[in-house]
C-alpha atoms as a PDB file:
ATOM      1  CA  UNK A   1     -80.372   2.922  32.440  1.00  0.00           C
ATOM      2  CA  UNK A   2     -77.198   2.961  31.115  1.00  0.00           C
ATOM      3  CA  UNK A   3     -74.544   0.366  30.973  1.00  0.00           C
ATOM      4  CA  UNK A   4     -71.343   2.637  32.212  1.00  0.00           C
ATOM      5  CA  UNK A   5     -67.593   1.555  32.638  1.00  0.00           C
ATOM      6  CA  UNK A   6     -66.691   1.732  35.988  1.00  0.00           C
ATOM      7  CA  UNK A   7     -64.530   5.237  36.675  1.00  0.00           C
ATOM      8  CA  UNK A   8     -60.970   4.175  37.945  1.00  0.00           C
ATOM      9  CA  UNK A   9     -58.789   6.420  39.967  1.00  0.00           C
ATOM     10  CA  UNK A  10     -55.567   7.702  38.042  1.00  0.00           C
ATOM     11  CA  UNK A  11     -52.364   6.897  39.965  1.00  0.00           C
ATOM     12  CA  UNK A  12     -51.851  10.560  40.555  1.00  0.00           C
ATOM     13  CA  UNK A  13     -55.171  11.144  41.371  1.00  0.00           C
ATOM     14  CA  UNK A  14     -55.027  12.752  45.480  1.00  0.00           C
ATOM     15  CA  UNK A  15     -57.670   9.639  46.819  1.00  0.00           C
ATOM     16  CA  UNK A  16     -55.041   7.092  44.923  1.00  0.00           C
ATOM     17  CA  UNK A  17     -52.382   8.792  46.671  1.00  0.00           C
ATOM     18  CA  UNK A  18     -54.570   8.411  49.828  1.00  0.00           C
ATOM     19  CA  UNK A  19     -55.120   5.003  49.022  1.00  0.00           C
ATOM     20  CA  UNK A  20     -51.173   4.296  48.439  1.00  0.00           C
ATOM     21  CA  UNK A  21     -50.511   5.881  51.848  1.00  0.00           C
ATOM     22  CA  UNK A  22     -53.177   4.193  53.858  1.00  0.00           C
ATOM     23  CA  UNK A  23     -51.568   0.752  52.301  1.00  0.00           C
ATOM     24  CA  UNK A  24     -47.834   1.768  53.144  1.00  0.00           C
ATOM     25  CA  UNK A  25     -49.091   3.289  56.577  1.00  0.00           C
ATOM     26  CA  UNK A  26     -50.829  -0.816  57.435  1.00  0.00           C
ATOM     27  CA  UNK A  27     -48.245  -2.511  55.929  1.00  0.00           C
ATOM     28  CA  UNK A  28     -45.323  -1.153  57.684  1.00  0.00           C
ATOM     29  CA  UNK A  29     -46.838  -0.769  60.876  1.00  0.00           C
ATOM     30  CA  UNK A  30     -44.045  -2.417  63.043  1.00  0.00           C
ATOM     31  CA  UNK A  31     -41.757  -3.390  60.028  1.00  0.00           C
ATOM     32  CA  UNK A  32     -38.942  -1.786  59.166  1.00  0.00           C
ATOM     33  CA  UNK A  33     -38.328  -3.046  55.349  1.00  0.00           C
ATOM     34  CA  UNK A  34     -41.057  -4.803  53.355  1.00  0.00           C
ATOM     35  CA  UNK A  35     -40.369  -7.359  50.144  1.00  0.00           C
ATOM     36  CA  UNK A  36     -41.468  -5.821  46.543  1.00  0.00           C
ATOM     37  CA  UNK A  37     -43.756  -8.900  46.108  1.00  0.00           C
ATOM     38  CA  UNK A  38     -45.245  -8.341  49.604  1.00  0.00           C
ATOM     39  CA  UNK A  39     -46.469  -4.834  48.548  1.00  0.00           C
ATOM     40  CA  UNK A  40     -47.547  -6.026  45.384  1.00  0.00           C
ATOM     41  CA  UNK A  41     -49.626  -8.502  46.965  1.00  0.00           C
ATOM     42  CA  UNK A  42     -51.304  -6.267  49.615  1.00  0.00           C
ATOM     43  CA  UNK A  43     -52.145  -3.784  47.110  1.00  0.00           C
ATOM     44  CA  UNK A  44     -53.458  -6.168  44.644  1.00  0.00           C
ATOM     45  CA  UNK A  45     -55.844  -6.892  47.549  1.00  0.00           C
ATOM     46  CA  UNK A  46     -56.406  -3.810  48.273  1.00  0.00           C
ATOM     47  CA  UNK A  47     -57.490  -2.914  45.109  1.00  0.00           C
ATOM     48  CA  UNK A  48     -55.073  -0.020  44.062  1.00  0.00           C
ATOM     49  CA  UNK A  49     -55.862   1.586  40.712  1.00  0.00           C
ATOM     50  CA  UNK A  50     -53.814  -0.253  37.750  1.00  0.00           C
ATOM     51  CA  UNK A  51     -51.110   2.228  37.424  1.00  0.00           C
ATOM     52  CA  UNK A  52     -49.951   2.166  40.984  1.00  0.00           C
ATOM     53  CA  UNK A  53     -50.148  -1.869  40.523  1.00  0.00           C
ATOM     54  CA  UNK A  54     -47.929  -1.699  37.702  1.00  0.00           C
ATOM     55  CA  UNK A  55     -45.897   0.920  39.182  1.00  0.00           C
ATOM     56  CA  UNK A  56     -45.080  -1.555  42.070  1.00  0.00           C
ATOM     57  CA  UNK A  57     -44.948  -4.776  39.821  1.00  0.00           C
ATOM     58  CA  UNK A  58     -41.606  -2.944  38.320  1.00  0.00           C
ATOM     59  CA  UNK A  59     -39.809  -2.179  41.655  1.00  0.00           C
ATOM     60  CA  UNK A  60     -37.103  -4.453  41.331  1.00  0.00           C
ATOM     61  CA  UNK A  61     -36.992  -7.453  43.513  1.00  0.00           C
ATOM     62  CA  UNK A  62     -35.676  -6.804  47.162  1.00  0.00           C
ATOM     63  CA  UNK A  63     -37.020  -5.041  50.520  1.00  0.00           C
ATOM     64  CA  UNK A  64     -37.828  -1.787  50.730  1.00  0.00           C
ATOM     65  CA  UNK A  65     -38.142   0.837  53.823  1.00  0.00           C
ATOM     66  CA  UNK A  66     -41.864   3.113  53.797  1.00  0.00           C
ATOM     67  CA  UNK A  67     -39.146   6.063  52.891  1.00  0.00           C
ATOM     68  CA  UNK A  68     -38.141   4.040  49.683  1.00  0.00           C
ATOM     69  CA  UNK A  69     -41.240   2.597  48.571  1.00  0.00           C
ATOM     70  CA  UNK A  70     -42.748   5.989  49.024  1.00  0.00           C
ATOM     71  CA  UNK A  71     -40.374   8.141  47.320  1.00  0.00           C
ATOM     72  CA  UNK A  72     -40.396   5.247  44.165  1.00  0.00           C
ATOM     73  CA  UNK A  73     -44.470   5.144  44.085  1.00  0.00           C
ATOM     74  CA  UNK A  74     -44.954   9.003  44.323  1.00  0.00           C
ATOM     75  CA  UNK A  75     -46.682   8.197  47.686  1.00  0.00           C
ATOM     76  CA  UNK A  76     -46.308  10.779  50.618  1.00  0.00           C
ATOM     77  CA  UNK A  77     -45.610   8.686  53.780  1.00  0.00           C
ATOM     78  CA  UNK A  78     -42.335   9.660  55.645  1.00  0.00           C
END
């Protein structure tokens, strides 16, 4: 048995993409704009790979509509 790393999805990896969507899809069901930290919080908990997490952590501060946050995370949700 061997004591492997566990394999981590690159940001621009299609299933992190997938993941990014799902998370933008849930967390602006019925909201128009969402806060930076708010995103960053849901997809700390949603365990996004690192690179998306950082990604987010340097959105600047302020609300963002799924068209923004999309278009600044590489993220396909329109």
């Amino acid at each position: 048995m061997t004591d492997n790393p566990p394999v981590t999805e690159a940001a621009g990896t299609e299933s992190a993409v997938r993941r990014l969507d799902d998370l933008l899809e849930d967390l602006y069901r019925g909201q128009e704009r969402i806060s930076q930290s708010d995103i960053y919080r849901r997809a700390v908990a949603a365990e996004l790979p690192a690179e998306l997490l950082t990604r987010i952590a340097a959105l600047p501060q302020g609300e963002y509509s799924v068209d923004e946050a999309a278009d600044l995370l590489g993220g396909s949700v329109t």
